[in-house]
N, C-alpha and C. Protein backbone atom coordinates (compact mmCIF):
# COMPACT_ATOMS: atom_id res chain seq x y z
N UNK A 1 -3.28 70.15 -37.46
CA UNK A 1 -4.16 69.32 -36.69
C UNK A 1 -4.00 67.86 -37.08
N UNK A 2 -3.58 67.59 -37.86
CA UNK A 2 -3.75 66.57 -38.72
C UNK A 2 -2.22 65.28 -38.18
N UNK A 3 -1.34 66.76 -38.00
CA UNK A 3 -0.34 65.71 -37.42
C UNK A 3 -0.32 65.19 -36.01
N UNK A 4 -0.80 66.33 -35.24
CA UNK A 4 -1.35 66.15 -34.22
C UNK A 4 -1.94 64.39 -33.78
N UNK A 5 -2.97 64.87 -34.61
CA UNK A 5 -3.81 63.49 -34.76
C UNK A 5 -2.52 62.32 -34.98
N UNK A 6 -1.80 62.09 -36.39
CA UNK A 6 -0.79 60.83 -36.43
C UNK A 6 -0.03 60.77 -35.50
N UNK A 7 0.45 61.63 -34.96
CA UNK A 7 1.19 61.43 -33.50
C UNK A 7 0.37 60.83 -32.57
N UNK A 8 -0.47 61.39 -32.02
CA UNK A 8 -1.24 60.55 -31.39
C UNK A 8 -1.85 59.61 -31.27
N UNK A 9 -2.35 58.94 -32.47
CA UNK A 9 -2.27 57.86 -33.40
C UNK A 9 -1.19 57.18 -32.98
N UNK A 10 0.04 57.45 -33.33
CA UNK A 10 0.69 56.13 -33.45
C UNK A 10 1.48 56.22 -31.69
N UNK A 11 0.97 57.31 -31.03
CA UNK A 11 1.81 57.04 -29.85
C UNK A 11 0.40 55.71 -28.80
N UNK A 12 -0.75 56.12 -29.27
CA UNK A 12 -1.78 55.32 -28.69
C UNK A 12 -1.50 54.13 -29.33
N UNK A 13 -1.17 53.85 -31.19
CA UNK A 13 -0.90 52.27 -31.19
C UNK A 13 0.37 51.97 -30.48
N UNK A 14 0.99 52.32 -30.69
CA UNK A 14 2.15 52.23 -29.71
C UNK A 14 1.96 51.26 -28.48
N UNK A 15 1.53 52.14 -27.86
CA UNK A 15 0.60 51.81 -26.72
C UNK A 15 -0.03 50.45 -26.52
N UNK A 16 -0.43 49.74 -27.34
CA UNK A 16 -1.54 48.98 -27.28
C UNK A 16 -0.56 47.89 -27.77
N UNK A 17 0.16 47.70 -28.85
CA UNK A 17 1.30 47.14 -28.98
C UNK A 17 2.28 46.75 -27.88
N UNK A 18 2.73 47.65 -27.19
CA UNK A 18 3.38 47.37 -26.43
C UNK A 18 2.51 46.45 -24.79
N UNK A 19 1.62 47.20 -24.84
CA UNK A 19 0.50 46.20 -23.51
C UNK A 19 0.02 44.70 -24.41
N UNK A 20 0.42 44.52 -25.56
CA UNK A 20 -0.29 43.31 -26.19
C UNK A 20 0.98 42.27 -25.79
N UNK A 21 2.45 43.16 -26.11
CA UNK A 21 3.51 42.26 -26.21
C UNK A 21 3.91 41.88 -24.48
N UNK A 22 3.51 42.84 -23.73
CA UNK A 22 3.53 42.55 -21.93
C UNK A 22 2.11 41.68 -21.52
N UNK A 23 1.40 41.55 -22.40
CA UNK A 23 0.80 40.99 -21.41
C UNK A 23 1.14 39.12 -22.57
N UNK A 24 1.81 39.29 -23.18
CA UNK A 24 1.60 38.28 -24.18
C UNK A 24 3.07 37.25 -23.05
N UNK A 25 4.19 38.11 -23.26
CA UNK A 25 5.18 38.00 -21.98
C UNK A 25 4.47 37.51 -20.74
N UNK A 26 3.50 37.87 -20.31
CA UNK A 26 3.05 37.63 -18.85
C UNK A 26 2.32 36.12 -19.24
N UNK A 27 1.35 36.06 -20.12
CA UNK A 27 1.07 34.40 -20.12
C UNK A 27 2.15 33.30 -20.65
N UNK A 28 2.74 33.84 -21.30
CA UNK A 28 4.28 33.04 -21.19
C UNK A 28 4.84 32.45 -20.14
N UNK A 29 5.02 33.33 -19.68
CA UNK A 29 5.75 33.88 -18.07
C UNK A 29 5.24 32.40 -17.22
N UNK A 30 4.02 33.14 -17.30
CA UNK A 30 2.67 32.09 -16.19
C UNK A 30 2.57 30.76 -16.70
N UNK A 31 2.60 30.58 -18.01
CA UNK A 31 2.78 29.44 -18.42
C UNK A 31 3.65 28.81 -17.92
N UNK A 32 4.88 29.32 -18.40
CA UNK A 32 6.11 28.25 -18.37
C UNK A 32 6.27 27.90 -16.39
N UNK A 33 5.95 29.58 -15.56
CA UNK A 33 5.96 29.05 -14.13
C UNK A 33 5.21 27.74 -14.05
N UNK A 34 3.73 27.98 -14.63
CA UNK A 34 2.78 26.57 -14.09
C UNK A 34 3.67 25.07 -14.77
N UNK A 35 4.09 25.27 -15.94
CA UNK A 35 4.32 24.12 -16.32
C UNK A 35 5.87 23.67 -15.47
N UNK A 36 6.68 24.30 -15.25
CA UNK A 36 7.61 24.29 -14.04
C UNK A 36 7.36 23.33 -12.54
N UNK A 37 6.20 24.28 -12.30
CA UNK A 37 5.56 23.66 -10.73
C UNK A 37 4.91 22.56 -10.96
N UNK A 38 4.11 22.15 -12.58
CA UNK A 38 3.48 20.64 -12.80
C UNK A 38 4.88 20.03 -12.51
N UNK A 39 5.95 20.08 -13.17
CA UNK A 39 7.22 18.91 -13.17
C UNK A 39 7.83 19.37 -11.87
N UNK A 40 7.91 20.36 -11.33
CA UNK A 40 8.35 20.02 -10.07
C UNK A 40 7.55 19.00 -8.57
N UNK A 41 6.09 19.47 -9.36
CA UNK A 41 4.95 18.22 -8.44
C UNK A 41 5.00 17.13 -8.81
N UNK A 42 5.36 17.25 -10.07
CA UNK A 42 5.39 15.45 -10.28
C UNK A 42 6.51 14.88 -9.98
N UNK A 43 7.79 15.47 -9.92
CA UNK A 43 8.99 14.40 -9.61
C UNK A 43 8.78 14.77 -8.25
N UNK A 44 8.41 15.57 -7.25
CA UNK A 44 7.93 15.68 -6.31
C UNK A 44 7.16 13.93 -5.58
N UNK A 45 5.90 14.02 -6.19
CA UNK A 45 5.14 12.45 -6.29
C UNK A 45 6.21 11.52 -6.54
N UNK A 46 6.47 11.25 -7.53
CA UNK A 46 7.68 10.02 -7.90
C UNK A 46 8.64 9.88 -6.60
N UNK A 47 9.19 11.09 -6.34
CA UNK A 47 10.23 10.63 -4.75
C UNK A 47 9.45 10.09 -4.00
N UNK A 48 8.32 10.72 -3.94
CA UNK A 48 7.93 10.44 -2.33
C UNK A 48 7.15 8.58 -2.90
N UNK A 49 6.80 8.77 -3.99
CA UNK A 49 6.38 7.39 -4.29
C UNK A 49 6.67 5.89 -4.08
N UNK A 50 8.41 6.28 -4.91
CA UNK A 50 9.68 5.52 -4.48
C UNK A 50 10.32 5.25 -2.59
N UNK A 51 10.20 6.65 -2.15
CA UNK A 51 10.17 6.20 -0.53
C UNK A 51 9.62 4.99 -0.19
N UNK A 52 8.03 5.81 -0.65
CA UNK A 52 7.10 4.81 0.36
C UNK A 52 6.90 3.41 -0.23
N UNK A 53 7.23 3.14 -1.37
CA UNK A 53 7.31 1.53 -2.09
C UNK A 53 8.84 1.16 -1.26
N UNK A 54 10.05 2.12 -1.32
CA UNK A 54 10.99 1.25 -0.79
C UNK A 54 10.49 0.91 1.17
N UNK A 55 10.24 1.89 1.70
CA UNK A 55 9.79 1.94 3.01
C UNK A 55 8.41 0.40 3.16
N UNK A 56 7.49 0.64 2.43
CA UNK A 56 6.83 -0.72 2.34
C UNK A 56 7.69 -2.29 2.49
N UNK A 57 8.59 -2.01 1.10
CA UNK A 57 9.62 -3.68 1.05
C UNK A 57 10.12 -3.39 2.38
N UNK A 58 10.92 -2.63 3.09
CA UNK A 58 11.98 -2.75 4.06
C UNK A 58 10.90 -3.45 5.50
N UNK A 59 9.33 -2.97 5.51
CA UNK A 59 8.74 -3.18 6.70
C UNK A 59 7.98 -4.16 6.58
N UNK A 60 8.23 -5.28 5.23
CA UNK A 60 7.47 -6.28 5.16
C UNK A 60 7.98 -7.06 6.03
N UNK A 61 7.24 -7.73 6.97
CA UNK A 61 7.57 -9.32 7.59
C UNK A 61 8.70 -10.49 6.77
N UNK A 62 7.27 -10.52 6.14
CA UNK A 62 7.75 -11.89 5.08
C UNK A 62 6.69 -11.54 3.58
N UNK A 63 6.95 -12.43 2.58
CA UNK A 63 6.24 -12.11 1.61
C UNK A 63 4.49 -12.04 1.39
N UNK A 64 4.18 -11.32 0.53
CA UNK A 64 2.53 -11.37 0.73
C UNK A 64 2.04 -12.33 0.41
N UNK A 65 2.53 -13.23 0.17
CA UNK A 65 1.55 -14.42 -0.20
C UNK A 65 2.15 -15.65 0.61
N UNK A 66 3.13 -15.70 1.51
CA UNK A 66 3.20 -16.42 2.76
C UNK A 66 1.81 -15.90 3.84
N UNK A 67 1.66 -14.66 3.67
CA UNK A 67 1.15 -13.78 4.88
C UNK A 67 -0.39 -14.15 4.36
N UNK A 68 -0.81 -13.98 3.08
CA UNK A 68 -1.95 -14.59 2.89
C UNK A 68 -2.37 -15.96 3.37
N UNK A 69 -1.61 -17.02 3.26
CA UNK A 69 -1.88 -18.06 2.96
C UNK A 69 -1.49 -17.91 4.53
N UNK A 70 -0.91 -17.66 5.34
CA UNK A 70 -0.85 -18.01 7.07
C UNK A 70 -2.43 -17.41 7.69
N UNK A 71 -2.91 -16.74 7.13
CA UNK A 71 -3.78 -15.95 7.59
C UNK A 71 -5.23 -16.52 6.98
N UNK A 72 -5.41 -17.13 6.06
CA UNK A 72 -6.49 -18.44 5.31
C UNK A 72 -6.46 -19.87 6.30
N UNK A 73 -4.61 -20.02 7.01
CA UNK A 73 -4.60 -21.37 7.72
C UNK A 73 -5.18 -20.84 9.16
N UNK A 74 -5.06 -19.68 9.56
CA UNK A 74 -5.30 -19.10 10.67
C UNK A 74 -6.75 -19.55 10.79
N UNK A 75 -7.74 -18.91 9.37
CA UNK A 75 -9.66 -18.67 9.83
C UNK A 75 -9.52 -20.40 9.41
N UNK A 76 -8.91 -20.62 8.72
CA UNK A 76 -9.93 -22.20 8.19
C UNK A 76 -9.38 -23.34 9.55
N UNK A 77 -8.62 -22.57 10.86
CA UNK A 77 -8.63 -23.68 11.89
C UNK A 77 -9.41 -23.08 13.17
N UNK A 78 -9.79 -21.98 13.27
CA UNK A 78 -10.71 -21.57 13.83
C UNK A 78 -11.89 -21.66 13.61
N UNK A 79 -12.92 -21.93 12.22
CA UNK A 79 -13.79 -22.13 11.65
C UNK A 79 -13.84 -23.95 11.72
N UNK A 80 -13.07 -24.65 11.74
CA UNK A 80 -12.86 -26.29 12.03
C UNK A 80 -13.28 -26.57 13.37
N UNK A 81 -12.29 -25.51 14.21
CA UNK A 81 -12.32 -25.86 15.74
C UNK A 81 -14.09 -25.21 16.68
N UNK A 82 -14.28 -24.01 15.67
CA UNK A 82 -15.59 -23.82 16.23
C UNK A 82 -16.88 -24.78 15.58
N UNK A 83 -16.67 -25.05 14.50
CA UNK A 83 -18.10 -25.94 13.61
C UNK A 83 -18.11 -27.38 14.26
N UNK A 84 -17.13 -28.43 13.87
CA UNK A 84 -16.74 -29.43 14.17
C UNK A 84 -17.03 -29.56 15.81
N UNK A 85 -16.08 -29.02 16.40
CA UNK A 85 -16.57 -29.24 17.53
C UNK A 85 -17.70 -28.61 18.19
N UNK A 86 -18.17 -27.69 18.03
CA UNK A 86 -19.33 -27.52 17.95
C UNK A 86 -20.71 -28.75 17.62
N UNK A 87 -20.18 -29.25 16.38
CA UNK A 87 -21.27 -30.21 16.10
C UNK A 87 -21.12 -31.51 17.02
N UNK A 88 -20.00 -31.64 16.57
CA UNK A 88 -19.58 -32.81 18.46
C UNK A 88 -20.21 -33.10 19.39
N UNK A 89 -20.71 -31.80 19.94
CA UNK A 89 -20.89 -31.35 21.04
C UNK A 89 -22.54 -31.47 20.90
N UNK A 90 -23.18 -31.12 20.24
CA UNK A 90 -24.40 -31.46 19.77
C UNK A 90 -24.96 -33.06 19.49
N UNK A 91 -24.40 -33.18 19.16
CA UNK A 91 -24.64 -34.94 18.31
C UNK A 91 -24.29 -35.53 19.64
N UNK A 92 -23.64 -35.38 20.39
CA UNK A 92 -23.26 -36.70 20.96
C UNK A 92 -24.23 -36.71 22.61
N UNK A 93 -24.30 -37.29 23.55
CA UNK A 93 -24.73 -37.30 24.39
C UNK A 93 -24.77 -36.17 25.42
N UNK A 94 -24.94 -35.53 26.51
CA UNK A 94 -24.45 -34.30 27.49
C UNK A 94 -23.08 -34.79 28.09
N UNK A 95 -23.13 -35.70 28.44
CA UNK A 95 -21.84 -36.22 29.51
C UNK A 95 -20.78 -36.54 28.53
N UNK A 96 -21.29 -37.55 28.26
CA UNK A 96 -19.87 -37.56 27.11
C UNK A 96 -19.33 -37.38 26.04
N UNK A 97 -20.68 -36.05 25.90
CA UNK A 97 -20.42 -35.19 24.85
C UNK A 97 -18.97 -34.05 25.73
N UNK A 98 -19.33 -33.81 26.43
CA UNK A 98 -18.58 -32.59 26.82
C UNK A 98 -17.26 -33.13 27.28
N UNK A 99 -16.74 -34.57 27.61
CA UNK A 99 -15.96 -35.65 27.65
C UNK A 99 -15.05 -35.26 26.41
N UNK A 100 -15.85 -35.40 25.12
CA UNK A 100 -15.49 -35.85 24.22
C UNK A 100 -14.64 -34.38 23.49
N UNK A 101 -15.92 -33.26 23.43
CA UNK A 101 -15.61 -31.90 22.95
C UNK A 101 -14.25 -31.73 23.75
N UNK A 102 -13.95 -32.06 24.68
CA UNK A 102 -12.66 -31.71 25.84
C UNK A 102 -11.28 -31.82 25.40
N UNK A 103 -11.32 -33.26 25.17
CA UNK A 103 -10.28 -34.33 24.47
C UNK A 103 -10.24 -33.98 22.64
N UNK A 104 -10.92 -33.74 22.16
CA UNK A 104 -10.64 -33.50 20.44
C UNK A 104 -10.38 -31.68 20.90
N UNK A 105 -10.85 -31.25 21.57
CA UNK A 105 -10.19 -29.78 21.66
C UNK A 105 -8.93 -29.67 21.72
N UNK A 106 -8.70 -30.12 23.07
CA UNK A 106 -7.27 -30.42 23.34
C UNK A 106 -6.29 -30.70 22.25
N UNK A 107 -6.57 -31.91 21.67
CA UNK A 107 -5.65 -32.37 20.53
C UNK A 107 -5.76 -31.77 19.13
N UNK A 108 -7.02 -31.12 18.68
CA UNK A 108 -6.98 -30.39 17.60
C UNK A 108 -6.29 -29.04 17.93
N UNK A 109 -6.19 -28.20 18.83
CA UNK A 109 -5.35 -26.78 19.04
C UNK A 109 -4.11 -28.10 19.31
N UNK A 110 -3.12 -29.01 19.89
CA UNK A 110 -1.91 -29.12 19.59
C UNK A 110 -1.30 -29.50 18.45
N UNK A 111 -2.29 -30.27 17.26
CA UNK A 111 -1.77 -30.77 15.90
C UNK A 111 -1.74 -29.12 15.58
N UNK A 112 -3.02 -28.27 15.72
CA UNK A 112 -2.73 -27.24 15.22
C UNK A 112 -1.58 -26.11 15.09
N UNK A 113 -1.32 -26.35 16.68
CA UNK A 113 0.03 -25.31 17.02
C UNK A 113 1.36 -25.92 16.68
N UNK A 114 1.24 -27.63 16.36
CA UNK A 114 2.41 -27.81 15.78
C UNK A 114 2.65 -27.74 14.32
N UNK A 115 1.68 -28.24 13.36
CA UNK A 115 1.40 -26.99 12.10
C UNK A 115 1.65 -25.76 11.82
N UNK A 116 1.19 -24.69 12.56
CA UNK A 116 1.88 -23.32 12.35
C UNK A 116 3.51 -23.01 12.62
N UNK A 117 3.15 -23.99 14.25
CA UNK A 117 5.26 -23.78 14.26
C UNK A 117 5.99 -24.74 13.10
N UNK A 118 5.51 -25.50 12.48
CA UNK A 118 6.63 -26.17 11.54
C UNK A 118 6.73 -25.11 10.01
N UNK A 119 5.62 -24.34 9.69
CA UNK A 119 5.72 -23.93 8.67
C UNK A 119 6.02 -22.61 9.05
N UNK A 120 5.36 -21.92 10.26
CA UNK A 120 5.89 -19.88 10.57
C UNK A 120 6.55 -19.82 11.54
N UNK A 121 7.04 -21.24 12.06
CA UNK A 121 7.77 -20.83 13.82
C UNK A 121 9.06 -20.51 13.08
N UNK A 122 9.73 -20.59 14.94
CA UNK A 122 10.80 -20.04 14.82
C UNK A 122 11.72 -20.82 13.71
N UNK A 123 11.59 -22.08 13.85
CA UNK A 123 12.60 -23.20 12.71
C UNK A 123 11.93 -23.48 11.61
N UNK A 124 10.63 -23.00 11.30
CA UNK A 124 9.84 -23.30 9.90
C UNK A 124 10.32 -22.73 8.91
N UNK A 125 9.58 -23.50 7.57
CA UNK A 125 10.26 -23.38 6.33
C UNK A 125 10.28 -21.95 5.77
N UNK A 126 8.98 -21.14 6.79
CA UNK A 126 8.41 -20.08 6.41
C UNK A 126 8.52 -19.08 7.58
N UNK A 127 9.64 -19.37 8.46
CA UNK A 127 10.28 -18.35 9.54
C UNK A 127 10.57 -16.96 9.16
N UNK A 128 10.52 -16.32 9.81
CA UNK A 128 11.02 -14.91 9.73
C UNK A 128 12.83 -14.55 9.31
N UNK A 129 13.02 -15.47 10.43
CA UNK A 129 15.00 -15.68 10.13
C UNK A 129 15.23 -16.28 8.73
N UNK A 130 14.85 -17.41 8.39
CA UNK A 130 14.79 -17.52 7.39
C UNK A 130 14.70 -16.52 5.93
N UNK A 131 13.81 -15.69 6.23
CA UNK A 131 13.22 -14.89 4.82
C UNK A 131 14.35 -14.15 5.43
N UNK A 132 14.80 -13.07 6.15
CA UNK A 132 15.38 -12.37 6.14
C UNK A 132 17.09 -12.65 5.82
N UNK A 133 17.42 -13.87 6.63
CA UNK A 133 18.58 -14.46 5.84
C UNK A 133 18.44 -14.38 4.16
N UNK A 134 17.74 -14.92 3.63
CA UNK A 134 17.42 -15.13 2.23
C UNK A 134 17.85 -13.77 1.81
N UNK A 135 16.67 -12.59 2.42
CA UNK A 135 17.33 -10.97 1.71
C UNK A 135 18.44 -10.65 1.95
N UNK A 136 18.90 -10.93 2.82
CA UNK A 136 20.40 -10.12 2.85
C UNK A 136 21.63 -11.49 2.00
N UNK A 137 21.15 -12.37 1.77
CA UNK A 137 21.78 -13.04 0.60
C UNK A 137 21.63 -12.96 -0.81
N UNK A 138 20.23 -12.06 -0.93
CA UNK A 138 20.41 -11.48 -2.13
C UNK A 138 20.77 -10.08 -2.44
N UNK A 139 21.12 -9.61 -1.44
CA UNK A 139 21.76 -8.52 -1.44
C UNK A 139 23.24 -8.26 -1.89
């Protein structure tokens, strides 16, 4: 009876040994898959990262801080042309107030539009042809 018992004994540790070393294998296993699929998600991210930073440079206009600063000259002559003349228009008489608002309109939108074309038009310092000539000369 007795051997009975050690046989059985050691076929049950057996047993338990062997499900300790499979399942010890299986979080291994699972491990190393997960840590696999982390580095395959992350250089995953990084490509697509690199795309979309190179895809960004390729669809810029011109630089961001031309584009800022055109876009500050943009509100601060719309904010001139509405206040100013606006107040013009107030202060001065009906008739030749609206005389007056007419004529400084007029000539403040053409100093204005010749301002933007000397610095973003087509021949400005800050043209489109320009910047893009520039990149493909530093290319």
């Amino acid at each position: 009876m007795h051997v009975i018992f050690t046989k059985h004994f050691s076929i049950h540790s057996y047993n338990l040994q062997l499900s300790d070393i499979m399942s010890t294998m299986k979080k291994k296993k699972s491990e190393s898959v997960r840590e696999s699929r982390h580095e395959a998600f992350d250089s995953m991210l990084l490509r697509v990262s690199k795309r979309r930073k190179e895809s960004i440079e390729k669809s810029m206009l011109r630089p961001l801080s031309q584009e800022v600063l055109r876009c500050i000259f943009i509100v601060f002559v719309m904010l001139l042309d509405t206040f100013v003349l606006l107040q013009i228009l107030l202060d001065v008489p009906r008739l030749f107030g609206f005389i007056l608002f007419a004529i400084i309109l007029i000539v403040a939108l053409y100093v204005e539009i010749r301002i933007y074309g000397s610095i973003w038009g087509k021949n400005g310092c800050w043209s489109l042809d320009q910047y893009r000539n520039s990149k493909k000369g530093n290319k």
